[in-house]
N, C-alpha and C. Protein backbone atom coordinates (compact mmCIF):
# COMPACT_ATOMS: atom_id res chain seq x y z
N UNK A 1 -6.40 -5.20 7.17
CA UNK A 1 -5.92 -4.92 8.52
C UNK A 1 -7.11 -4.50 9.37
N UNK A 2 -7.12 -4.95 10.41
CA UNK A 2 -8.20 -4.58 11.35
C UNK A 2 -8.04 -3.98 12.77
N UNK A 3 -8.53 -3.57 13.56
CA UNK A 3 -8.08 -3.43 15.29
C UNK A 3 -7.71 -4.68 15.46
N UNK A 4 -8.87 -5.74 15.99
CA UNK A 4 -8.50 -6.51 16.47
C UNK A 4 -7.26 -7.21 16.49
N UNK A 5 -6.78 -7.06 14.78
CA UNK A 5 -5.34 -8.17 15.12
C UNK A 5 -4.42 -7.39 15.30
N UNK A 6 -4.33 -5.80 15.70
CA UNK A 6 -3.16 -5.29 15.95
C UNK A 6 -3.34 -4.55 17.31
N UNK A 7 -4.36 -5.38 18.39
CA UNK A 7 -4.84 -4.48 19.59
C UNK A 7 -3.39 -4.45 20.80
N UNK A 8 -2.77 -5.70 20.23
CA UNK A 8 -1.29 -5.65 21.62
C UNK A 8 -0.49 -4.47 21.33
N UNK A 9 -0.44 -4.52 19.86
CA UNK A 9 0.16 -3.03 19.48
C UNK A 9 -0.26 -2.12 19.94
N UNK A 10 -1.70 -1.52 19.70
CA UNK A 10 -2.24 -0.15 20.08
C UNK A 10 -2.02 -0.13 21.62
N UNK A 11 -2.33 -1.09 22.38
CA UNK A 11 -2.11 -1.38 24.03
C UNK A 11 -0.92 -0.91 24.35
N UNK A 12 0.24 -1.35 23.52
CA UNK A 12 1.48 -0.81 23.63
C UNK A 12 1.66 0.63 23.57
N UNK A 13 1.07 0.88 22.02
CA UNK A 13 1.82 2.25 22.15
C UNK A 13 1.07 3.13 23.04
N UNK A 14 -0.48 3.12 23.19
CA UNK A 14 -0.87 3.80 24.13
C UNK A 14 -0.23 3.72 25.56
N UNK A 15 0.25 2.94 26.00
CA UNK A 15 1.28 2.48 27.47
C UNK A 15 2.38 3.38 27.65
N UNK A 16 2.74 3.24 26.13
CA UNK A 16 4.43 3.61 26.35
C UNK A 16 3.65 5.28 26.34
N UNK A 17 2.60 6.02 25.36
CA UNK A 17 2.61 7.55 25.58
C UNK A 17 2.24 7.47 27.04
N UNK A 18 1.34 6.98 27.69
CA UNK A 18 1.37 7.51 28.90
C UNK A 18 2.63 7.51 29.55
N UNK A 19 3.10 6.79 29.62
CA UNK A 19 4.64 6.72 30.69
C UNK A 19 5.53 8.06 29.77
N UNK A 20 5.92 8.01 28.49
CA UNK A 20 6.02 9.21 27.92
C UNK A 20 5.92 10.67 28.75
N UNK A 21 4.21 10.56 28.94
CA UNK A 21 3.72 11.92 29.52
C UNK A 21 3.91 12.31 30.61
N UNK A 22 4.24 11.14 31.42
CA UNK A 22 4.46 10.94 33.64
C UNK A 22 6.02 11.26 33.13
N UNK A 23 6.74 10.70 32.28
CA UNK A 23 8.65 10.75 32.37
C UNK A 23 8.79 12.50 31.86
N UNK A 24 7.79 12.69 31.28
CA UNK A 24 8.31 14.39 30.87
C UNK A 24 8.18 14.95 31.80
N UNK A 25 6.86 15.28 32.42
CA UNK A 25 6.23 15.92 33.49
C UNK A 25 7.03 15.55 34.80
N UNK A 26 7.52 14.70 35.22
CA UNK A 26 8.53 14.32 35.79
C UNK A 26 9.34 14.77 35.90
N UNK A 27 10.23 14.98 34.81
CA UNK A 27 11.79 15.31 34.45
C UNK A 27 11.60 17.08 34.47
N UNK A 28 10.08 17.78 34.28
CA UNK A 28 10.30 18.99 34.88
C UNK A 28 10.30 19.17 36.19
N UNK A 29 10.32 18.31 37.05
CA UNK A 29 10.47 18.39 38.69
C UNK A 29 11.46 18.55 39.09
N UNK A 30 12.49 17.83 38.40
CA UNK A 30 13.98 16.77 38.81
C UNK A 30 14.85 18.64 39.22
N UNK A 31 15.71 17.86 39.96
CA UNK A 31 16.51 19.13 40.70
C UNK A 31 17.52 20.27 39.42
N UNK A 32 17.95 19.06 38.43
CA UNK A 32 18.41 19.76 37.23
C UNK A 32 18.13 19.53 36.05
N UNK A 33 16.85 20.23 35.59
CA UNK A 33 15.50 20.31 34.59
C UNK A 33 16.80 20.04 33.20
N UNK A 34 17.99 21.29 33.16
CA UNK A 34 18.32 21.67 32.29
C UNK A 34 19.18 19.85 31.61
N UNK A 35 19.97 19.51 32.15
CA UNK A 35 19.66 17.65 32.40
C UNK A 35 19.16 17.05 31.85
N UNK A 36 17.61 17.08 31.98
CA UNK A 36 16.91 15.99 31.07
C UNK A 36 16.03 16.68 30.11
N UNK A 37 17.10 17.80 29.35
CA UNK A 37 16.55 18.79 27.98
C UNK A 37 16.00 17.62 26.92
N UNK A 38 16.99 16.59 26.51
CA UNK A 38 16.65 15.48 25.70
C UNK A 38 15.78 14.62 25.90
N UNK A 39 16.18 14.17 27.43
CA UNK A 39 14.41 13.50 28.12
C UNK A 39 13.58 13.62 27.55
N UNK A 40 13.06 14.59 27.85
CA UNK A 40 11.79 15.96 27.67
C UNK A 40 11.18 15.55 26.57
N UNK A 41 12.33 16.33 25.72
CA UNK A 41 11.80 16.46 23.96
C UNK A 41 11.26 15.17 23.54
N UNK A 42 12.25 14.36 23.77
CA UNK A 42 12.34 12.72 23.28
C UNK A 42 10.85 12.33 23.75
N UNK A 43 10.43 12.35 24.90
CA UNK A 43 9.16 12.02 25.43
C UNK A 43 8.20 12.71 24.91
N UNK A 44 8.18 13.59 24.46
CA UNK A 44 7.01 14.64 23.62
C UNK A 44 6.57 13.42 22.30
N UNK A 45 8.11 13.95 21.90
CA UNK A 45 8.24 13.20 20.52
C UNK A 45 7.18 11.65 20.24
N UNK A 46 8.19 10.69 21.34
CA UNK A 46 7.33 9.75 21.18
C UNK A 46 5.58 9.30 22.04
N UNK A 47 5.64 10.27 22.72
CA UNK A 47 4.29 10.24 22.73
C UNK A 47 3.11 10.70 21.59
N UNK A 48 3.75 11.56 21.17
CA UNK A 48 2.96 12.07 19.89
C UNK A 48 2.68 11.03 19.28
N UNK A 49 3.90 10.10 18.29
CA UNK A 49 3.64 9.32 17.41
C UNK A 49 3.39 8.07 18.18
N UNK A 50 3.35 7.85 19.23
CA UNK A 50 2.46 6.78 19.68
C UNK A 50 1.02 6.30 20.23
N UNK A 51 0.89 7.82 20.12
CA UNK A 51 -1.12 7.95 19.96
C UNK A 51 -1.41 7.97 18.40
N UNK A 52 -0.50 8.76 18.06
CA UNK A 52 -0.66 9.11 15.92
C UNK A 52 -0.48 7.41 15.55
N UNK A 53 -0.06 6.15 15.74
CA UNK A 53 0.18 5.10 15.62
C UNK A 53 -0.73 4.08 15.75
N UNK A 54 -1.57 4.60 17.35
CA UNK A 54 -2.75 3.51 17.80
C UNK A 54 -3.99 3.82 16.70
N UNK A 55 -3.70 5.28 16.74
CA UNK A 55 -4.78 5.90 15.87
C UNK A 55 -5.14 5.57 14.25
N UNK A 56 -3.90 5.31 13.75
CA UNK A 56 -3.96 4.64 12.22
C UNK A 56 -3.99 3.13 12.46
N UNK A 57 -3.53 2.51 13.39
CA UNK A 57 -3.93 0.89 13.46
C UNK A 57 -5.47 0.74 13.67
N UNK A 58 -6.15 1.21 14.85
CA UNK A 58 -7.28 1.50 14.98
C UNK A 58 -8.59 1.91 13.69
N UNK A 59 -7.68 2.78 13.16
CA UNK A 59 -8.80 2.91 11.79
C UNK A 59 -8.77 1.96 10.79
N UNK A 60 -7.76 1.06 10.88
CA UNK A 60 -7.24 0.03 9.86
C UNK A 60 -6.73 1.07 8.87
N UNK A 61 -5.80 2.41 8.79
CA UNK A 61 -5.16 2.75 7.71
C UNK A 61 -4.04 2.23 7.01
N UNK A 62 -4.35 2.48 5.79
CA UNK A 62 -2.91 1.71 4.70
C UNK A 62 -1.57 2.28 4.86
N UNK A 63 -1.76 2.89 5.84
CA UNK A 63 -0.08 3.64 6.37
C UNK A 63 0.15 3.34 7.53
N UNK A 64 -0.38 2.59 8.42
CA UNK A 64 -0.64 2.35 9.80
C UNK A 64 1.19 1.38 9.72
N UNK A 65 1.79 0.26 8.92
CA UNK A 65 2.80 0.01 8.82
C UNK A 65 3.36 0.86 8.86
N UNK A 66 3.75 1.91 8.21
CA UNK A 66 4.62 3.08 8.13
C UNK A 66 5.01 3.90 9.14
N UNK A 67 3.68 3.93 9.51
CA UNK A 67 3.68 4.65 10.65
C UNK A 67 4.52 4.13 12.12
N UNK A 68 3.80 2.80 11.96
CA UNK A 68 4.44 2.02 13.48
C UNK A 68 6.03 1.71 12.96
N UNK A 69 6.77 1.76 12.02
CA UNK A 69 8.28 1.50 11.32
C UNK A 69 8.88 3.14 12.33
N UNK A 70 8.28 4.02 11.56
CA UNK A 70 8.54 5.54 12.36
C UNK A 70 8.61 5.56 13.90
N UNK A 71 7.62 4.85 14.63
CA UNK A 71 7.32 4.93 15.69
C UNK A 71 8.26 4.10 16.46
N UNK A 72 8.51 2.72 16.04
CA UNK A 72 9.78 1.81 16.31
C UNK A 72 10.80 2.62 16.70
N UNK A 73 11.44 3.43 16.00
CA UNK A 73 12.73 4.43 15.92
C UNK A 73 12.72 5.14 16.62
N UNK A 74 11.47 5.84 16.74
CA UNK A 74 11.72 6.89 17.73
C UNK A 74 11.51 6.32 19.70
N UNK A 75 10.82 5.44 19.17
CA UNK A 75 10.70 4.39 20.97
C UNK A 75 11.92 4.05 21.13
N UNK A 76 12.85 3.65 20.21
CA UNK A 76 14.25 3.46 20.14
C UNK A 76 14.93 4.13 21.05
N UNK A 77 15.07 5.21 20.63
CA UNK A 77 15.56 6.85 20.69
C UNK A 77 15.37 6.94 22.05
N UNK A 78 13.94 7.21 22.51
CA UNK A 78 13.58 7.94 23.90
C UNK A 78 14.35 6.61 24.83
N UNK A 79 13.46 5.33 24.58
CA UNK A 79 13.73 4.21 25.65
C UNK A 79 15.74 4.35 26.21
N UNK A 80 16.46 4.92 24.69
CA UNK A 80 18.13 4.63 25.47
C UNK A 80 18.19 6.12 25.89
N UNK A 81 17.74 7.12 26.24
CA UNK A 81 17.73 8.09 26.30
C UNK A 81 17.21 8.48 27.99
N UNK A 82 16.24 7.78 27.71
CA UNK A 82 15.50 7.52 29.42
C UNK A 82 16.14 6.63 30.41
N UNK A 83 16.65 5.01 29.24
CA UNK A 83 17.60 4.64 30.20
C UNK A 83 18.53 5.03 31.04
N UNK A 84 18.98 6.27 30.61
CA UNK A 84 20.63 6.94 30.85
C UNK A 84 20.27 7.34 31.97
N UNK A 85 19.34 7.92 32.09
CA UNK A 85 18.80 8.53 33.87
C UNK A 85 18.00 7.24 35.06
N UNK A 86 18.59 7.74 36.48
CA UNK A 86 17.81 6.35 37.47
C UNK A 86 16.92 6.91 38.09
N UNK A 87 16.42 7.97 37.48
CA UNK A 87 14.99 7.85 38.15
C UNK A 87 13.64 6.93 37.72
N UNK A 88 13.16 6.57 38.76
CA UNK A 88 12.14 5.29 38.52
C UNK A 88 11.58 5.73 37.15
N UNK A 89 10.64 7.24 37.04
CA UNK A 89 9.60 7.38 36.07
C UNK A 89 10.67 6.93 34.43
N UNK A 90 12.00 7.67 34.45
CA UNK A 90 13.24 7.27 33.38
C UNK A 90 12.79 5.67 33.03
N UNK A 91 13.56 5.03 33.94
CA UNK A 91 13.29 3.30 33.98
C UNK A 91 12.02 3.13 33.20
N UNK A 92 10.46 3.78 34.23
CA UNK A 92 9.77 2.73 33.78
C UNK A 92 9.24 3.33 32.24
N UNK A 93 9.54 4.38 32.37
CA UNK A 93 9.18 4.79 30.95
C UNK A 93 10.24 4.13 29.26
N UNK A 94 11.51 3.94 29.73
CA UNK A 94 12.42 2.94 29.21
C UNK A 94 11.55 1.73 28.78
N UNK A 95 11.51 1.29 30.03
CA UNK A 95 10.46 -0.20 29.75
C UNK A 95 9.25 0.00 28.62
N UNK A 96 8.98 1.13 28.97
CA UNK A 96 7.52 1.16 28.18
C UNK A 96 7.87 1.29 26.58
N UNK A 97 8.70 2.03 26.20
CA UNK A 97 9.36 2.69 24.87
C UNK A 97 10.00 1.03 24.33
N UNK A 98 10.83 0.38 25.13
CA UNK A 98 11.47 -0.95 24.35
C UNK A 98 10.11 -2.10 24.36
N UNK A 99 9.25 -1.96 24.78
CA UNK A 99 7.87 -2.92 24.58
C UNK A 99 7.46 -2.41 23.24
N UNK A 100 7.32 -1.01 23.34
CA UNK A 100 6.09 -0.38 22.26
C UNK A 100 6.83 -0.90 20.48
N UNK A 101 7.86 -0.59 21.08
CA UNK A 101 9.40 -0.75 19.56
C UNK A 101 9.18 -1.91 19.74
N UNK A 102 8.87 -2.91 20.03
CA UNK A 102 8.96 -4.42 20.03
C UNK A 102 7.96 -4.36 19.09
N UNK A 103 6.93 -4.26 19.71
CA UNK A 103 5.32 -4.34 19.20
C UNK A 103 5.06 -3.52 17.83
N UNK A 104 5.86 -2.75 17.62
CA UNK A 104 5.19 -2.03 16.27
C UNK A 104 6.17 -2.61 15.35
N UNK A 105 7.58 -3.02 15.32
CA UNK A 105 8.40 -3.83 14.26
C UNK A 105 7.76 -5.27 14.09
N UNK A 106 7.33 -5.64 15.53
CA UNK A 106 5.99 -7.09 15.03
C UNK A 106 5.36 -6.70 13.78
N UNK A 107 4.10 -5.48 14.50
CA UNK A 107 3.35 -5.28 13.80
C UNK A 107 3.41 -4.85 12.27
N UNK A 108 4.35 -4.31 12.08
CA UNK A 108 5.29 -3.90 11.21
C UNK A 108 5.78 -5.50 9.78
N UNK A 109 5.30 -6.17 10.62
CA UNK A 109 6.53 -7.54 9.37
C UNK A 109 5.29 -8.21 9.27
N UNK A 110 4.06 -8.20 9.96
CA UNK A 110 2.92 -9.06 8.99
C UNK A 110 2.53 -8.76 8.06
N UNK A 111 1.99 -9.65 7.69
CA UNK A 111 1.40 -9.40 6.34
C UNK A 111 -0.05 -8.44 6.53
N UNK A 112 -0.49 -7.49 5.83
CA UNK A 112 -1.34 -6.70 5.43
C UNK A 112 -2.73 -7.84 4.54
């Protein structure tokens, strides 16, 4: 396994943590914080494991599959979670979470 053949991935998940980090920071603005309690967390969450993700593809680690399987689930999670709210940063951070889950169940089914 190398960077190079898993760079759409890392592109991804690094994408989706930033939008992650703008939809949290965000959702502490919003008129009723208490509201998007799950937002929040959910966006922590998968920002974490979507830098922890680029970071083991990047080194070429032998868990870097595992990792992006984990990471799938939880982009899962936030993306219908963010959907539920219409604020833009919600949306585009949605978008970003169902790309990244695309990209790491790819990355996820090649061969090693």
């Amino acid at each position: 396994m190398n960077q190079q053949q898993f760079q759409s991935c890392i592109n991804a998940c690094n994408d989706c943590a930033n939008a992650c980090d703008y939809c949290s920071a965000a959702c502490l603005g919003e008129q009723d914080v208490k509201a998007m309690t799950r937002c929040i967390a959910l966006d922590i969450d998968c920002a974490q494991i979507c830098r922890m993700a680029a970071a083991y593809m990047a080194r070429g680690s032998e868990f870097a599959e595992l990792i992006c399987r984990a990471c799938a689930d939880i982009c899962d999670a936030c993306g219908k979670e963010c959907a539920k709210h219409k604020m833009d940063h919600c949306q585009q951070c949605a978008q970003a979470c169902r790309r990244c889950a695309e990209e790491c169940r790819s990355m996820a089914a090649q061969p090693a």
